[in-house]
N, C-alpha and C. Protein backbone atom coordinates (compact mmCIF):
# COMPACT_ATOMS: atom_id res chain seq x y z
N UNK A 1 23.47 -10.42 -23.07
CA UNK A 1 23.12 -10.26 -24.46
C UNK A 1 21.71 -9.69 -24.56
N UNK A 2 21.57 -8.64 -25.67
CA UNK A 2 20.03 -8.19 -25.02
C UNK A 2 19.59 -8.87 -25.88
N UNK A 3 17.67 -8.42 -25.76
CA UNK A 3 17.09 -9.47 -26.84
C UNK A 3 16.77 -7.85 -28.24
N UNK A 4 16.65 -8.95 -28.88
CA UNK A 4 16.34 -7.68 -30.36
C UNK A 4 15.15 -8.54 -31.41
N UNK A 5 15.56 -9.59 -31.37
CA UNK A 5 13.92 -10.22 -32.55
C UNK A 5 12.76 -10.05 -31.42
N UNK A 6 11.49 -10.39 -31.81
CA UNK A 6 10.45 -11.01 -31.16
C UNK A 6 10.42 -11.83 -31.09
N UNK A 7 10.77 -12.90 -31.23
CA UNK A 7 11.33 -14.28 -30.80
C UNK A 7 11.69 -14.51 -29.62
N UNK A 8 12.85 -13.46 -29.70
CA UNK A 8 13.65 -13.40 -28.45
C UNK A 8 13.08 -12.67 -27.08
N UNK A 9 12.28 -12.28 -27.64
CA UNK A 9 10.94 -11.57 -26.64
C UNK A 9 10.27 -11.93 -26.02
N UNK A 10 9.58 -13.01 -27.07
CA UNK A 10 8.31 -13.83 -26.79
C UNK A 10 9.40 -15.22 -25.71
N UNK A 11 10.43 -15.64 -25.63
CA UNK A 11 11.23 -16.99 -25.19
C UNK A 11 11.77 -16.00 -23.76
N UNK A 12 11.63 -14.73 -24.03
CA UNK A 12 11.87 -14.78 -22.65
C UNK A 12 11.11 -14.25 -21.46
N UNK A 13 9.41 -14.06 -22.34
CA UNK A 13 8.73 -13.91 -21.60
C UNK A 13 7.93 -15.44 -20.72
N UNK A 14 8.31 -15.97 -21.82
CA UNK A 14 7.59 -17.31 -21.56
C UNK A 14 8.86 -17.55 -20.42
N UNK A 15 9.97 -17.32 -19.94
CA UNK A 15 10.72 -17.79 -19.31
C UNK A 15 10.71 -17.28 -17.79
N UNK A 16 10.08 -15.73 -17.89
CA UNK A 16 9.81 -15.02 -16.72
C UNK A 16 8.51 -15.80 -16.22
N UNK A 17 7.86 -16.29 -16.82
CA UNK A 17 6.41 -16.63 -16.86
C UNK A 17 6.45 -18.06 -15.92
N UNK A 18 7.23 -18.56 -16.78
CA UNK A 18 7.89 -20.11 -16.16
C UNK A 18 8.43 -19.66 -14.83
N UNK A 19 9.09 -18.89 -14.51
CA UNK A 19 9.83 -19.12 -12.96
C UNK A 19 9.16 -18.79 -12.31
N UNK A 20 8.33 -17.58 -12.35
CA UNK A 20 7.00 -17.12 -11.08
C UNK A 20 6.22 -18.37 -10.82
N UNK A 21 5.61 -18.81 -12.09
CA UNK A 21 4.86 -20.14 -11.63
C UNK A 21 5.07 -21.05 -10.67
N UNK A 22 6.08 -21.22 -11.00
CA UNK A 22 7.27 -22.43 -10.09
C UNK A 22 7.32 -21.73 -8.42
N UNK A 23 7.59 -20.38 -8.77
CA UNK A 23 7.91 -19.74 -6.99
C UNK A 23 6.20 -19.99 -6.60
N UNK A 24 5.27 -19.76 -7.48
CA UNK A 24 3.47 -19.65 -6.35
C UNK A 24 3.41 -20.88 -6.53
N UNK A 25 4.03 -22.01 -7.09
CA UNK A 25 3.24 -23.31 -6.73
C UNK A 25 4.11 -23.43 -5.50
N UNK A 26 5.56 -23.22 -5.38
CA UNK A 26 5.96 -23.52 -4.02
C UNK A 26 5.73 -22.47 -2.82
N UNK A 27 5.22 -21.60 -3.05
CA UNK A 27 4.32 -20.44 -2.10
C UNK A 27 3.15 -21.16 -1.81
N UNK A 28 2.83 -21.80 -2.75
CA UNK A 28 1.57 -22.60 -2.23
C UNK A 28 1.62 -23.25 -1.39
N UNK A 29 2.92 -24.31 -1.04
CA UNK A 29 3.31 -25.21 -0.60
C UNK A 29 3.21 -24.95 0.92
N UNK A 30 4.20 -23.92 0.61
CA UNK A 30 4.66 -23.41 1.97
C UNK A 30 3.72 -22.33 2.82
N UNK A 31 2.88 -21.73 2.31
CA UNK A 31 1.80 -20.76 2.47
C UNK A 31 0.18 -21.40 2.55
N UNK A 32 -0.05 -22.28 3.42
CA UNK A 32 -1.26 -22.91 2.85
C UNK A 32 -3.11 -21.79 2.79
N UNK A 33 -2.56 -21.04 4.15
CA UNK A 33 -3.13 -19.95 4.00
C UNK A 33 -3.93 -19.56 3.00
N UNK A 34 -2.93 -18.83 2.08
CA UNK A 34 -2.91 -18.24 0.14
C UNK A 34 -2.72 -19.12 -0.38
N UNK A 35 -2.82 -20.37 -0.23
CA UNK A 35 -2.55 -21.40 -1.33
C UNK A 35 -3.60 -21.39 -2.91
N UNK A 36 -4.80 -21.50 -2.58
CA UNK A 36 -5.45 -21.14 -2.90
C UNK A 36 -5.25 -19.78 -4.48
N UNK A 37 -4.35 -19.16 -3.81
CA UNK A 37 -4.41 -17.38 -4.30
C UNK A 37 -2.93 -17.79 -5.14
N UNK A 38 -2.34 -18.40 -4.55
CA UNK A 38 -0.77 -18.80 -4.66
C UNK A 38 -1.02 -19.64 -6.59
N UNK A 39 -1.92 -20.75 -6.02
CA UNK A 39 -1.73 -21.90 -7.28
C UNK A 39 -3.10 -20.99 -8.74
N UNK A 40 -3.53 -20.26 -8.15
CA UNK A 40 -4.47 -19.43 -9.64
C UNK A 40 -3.16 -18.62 -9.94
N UNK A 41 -2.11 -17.62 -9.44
CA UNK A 41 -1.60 -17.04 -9.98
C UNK A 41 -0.85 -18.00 -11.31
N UNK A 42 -0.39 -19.00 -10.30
CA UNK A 42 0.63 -20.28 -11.58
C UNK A 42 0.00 -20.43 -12.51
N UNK A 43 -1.86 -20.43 -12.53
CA UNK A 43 -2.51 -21.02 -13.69
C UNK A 43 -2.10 -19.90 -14.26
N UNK A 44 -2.29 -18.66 -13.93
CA UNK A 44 -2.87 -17.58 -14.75
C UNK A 44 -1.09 -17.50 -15.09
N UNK A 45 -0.09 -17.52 -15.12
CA UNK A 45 0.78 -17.32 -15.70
C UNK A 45 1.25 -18.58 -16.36
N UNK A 46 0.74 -19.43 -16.34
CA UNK A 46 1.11 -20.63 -17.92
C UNK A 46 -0.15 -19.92 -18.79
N UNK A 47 -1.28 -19.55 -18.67
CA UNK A 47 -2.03 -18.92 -19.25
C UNK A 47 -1.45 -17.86 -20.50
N UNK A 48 -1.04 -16.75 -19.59
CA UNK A 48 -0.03 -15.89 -20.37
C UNK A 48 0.75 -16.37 -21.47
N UNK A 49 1.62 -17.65 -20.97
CA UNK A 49 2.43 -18.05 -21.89
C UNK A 49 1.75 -17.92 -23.35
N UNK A 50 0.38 -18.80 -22.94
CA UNK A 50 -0.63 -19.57 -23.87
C UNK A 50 -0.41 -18.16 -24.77
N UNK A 51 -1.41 -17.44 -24.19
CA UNK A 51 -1.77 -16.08 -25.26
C UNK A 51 -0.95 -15.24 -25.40
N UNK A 52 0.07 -15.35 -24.91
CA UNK A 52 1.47 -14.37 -25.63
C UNK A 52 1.63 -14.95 -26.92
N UNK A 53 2.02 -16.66 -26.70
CA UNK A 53 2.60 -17.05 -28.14
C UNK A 53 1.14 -17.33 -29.08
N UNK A 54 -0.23 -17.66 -28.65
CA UNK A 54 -1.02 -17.36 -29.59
C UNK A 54 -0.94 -15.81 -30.45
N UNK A 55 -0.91 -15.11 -29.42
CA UNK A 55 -0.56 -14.09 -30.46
C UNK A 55 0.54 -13.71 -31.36
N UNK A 56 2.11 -14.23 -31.10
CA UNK A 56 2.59 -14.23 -31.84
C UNK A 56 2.89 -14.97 -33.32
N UNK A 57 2.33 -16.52 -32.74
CA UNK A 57 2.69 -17.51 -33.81
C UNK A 57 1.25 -16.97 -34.81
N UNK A 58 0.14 -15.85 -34.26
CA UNK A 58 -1.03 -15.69 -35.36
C UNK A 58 -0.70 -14.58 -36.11
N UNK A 59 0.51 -14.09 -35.98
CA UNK A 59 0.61 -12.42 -36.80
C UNK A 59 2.27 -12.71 -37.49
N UNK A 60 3.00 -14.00 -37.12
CA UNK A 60 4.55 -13.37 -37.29
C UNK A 60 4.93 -14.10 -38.36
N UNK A 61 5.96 -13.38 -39.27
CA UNK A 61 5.92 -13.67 -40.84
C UNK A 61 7.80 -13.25 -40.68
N UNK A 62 8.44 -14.12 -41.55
CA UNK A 62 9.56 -13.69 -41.39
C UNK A 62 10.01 -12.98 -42.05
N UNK A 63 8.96 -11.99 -42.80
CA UNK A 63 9.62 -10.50 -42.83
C UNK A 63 9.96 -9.76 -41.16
N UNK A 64 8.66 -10.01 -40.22
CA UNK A 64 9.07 -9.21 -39.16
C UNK A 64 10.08 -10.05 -38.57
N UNK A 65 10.11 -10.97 -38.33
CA UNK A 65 10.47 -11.76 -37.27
C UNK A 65 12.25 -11.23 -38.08
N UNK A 66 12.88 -10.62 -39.21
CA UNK A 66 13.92 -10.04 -39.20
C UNK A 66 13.89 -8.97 -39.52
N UNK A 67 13.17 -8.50 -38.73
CA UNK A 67 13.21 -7.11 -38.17
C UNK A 67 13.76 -7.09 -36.64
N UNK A 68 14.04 -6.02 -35.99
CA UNK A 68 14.67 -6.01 -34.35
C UNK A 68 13.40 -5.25 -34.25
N UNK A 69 12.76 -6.04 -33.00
CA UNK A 69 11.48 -5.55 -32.55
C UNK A 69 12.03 -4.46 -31.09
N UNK A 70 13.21 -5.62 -30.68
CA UNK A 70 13.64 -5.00 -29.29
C UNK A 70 14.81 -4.86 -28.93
N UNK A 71 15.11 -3.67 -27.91
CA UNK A 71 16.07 -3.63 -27.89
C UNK A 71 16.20 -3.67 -26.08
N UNK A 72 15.77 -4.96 -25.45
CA UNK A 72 15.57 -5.10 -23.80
C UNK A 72 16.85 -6.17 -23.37
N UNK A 73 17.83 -5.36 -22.22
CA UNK A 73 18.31 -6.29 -21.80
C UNK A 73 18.20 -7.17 -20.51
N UNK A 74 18.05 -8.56 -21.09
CA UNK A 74 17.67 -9.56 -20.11
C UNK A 74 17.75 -9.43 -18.70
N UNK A 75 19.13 -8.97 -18.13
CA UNK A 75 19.83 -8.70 -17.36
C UNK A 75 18.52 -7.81 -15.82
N UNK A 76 18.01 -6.83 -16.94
CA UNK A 76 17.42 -5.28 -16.28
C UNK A 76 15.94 -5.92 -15.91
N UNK A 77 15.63 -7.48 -16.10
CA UNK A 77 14.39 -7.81 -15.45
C UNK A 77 14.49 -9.48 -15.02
N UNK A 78 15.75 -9.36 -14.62
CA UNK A 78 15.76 -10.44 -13.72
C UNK A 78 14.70 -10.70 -12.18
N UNK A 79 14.33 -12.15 -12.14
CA UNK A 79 13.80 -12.37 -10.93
C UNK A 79 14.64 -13.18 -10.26
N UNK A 80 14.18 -12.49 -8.89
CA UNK A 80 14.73 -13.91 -7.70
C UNK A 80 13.25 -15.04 -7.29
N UNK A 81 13.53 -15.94 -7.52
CA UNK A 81 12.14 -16.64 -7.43
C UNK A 81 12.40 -18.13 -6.48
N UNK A 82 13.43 -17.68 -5.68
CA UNK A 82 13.86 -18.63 -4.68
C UNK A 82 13.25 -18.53 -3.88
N UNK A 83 12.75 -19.82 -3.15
CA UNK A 83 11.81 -19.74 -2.32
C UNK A 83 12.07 -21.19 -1.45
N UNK A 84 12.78 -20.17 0.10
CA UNK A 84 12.38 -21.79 1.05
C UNK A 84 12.07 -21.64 2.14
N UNK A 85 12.03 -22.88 2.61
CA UNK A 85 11.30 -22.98 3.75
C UNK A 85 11.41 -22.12 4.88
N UNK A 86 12.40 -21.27 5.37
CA UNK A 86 12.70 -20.27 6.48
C UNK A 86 11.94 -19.19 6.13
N UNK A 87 11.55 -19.02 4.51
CA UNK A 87 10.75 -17.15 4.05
C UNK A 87 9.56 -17.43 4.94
N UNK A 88 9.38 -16.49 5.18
CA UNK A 88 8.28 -16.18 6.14
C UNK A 88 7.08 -15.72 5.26
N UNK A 89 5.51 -15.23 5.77
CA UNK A 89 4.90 -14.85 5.00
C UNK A 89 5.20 -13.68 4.31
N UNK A 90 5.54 -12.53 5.31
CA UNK A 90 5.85 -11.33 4.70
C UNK A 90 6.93 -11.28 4.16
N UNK A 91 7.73 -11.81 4.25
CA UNK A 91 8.67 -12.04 3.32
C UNK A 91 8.81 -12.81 2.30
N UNK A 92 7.73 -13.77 2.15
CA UNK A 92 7.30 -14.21 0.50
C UNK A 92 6.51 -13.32 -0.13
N UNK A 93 5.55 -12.44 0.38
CA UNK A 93 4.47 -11.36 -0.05
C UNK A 93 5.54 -10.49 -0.92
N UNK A 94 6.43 -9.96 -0.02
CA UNK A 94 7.38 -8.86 -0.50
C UNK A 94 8.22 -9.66 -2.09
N UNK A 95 8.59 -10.54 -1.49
CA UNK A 95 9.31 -11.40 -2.81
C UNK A 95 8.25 -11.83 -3.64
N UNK A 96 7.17 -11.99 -3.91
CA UNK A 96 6.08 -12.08 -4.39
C UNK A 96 5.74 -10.50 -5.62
N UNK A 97 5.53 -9.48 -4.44
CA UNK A 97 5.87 -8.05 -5.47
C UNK A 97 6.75 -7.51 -5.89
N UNK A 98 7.87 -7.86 -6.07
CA UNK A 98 9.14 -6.87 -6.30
C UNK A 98 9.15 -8.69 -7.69
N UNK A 99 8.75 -9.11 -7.63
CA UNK A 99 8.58 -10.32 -8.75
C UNK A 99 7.92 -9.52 -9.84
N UNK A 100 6.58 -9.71 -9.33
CA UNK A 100 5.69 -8.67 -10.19
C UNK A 100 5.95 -7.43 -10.93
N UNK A 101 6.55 -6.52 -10.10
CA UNK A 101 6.84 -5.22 -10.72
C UNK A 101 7.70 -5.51 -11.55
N UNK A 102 9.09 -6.24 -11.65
CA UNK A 102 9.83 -6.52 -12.37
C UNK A 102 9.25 -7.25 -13.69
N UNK A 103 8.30 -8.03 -13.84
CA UNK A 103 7.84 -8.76 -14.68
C UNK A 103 6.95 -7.63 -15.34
N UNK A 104 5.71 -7.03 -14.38
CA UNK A 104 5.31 -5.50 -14.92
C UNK A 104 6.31 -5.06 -15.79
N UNK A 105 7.20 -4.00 -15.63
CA UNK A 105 7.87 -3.58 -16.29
C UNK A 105 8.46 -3.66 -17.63
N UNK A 106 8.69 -5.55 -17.68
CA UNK A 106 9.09 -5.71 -18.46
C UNK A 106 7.91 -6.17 -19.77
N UNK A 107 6.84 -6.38 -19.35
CA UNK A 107 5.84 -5.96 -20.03
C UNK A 107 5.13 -5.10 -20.81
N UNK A 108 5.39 -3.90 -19.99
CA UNK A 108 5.18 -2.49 -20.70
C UNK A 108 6.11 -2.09 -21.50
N UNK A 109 7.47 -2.01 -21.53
CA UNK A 109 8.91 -1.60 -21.82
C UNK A 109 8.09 -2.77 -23.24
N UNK A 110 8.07 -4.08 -23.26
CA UNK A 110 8.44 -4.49 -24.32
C UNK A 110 6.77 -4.26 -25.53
N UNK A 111 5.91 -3.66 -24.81
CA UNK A 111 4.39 -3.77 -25.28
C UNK A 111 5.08 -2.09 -26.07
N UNK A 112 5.43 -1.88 -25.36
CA UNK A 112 6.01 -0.26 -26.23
C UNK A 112 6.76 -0.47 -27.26
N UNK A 113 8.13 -1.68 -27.48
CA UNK A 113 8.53 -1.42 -28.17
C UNK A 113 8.23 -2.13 -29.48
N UNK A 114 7.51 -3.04 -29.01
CA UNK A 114 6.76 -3.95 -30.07
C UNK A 114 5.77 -3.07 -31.24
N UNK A 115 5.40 -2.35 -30.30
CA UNK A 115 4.13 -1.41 -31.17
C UNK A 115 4.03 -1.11 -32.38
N UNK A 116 5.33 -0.75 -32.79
CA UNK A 116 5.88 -0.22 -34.06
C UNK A 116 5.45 -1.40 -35.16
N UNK A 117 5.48 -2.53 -35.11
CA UNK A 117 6.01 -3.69 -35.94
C UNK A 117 4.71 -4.58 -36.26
N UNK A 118 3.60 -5.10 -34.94
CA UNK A 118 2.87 -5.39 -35.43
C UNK A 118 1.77 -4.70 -33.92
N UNK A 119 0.78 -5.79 -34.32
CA UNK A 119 -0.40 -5.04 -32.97
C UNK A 119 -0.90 -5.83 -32.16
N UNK A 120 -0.64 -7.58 -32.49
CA UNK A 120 -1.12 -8.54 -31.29
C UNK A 120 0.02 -8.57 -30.58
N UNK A 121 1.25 -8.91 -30.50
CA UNK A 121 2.00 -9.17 -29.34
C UNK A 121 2.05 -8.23 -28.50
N UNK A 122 2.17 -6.84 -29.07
CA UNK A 122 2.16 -5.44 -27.66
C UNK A 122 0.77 -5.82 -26.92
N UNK A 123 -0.05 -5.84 -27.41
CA UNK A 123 -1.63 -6.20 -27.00
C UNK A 123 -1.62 -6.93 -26.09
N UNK A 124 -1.20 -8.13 -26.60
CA UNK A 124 -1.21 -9.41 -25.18
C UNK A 124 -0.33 -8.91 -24.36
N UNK A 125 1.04 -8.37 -24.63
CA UNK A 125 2.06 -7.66 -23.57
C UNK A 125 1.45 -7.18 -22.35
N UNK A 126 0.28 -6.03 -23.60
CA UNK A 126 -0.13 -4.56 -22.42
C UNK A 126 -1.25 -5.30 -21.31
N UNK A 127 -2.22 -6.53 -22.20
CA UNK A 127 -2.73 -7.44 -21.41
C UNK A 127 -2.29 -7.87 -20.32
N UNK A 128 -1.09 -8.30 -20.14
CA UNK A 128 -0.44 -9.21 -19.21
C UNK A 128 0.03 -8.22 -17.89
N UNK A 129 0.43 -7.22 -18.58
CA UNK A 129 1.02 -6.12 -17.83
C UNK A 129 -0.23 -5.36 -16.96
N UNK A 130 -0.94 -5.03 -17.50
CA UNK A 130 -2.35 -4.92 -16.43
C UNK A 130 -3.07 -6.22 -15.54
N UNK A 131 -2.62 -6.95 -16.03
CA UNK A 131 -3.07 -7.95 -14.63
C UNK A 131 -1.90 -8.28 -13.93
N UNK A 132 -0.89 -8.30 -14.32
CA UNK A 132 0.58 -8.04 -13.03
C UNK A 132 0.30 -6.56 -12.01
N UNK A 133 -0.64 -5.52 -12.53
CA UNK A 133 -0.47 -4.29 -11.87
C UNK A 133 -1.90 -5.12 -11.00
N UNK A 134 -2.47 -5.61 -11.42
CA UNK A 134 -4.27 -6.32 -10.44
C UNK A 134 -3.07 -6.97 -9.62
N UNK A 135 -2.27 -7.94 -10.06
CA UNK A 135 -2.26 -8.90 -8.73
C UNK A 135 -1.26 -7.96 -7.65
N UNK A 136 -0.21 -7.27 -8.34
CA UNK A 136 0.64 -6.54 -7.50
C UNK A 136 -0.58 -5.75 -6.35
N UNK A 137 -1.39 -5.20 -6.43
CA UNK A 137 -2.31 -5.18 -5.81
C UNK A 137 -2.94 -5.87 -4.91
N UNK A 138 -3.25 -6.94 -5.20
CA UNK A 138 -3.90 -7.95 -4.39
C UNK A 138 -2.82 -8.45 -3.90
N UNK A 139 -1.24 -8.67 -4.06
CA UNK A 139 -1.17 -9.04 -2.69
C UNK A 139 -0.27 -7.91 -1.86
N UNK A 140 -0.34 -6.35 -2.30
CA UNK A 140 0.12 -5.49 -1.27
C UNK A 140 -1.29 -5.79 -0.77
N UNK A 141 -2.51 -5.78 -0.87
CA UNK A 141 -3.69 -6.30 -0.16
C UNK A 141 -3.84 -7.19 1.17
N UNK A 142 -3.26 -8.28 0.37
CA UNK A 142 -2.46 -9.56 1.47
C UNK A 142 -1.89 -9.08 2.45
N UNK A 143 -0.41 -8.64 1.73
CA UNK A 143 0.54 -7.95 2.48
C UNK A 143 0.01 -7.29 3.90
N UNK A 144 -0.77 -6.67 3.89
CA UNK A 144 -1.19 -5.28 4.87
C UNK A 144 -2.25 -6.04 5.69
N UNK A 145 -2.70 -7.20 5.42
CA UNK A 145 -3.52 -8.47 6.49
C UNK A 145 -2.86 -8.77 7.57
């Protein structure tokens, strides 16, 4: 079912947001290494949550909120965020970025389509989406250690 309110936007970003967390606190676990690197990403993505929905619950009026902000299906930014004990490092790194980009993506895709309607939620979107492109970075960084 795709999503089409901002509602449905904002619940399923907070939901992408929620499962990465969950995979770097148990990257943490298992990675003591990056643990460290592992448990700031988790902060910084309940963080997100925070200021995604600050920005929405500070601008949204239910004139927009029935409006179709989007037209993204759930499906096209799924994560795998399984994580056990046999993944290896480079093979949590890798599952680590192909997390990211997917979450990237779906950041930008929805910071675009939001644009139209109001100007804090794309904002925090395009926010979020540039520090998924920092960390995707830092850990092809890792990665190549």
């Amino acid at each position: 079912m795709a999503l089409n309110t901002c509602s449905e936007g904002i619940s399923f970003a907070r939901e992408l947001e929620q499962a990465a967390a969950g995979m770097y606190e148990r990257l943490a676990q298992l990675l003591p290494a990056e643990a460290e690197t592992f448990r700031a990403y988790a902060s910084g993505n309940k963080k997100n949550i925070a200021n995604i929905e600050q920005a929405y619950y500070g601008v949204i009026t239910d004139a927009i909120e029935g409006c179709y902000a989007f037209n993204i299906e759930p499906a096209d930014y799924a994560i795998d965020v399984t994580v056990g004990a046999e993944l290896d490092r480079a093979a949590a790194l890798a599952k680590a970025i192909a997390v990211e980009e997917t979450m990237l993506r779906f950041y930008q895709v929805a910071a675009e389509q939001a644009k139209g309607l109001m100007a804090d939620v794309p904002r925090a979107f395009t926010l979020v989406a540039r520090k998924r492109g920092e960390r995707i970075e830092e850990l092809k960084s890792l990665a190549a250690r």
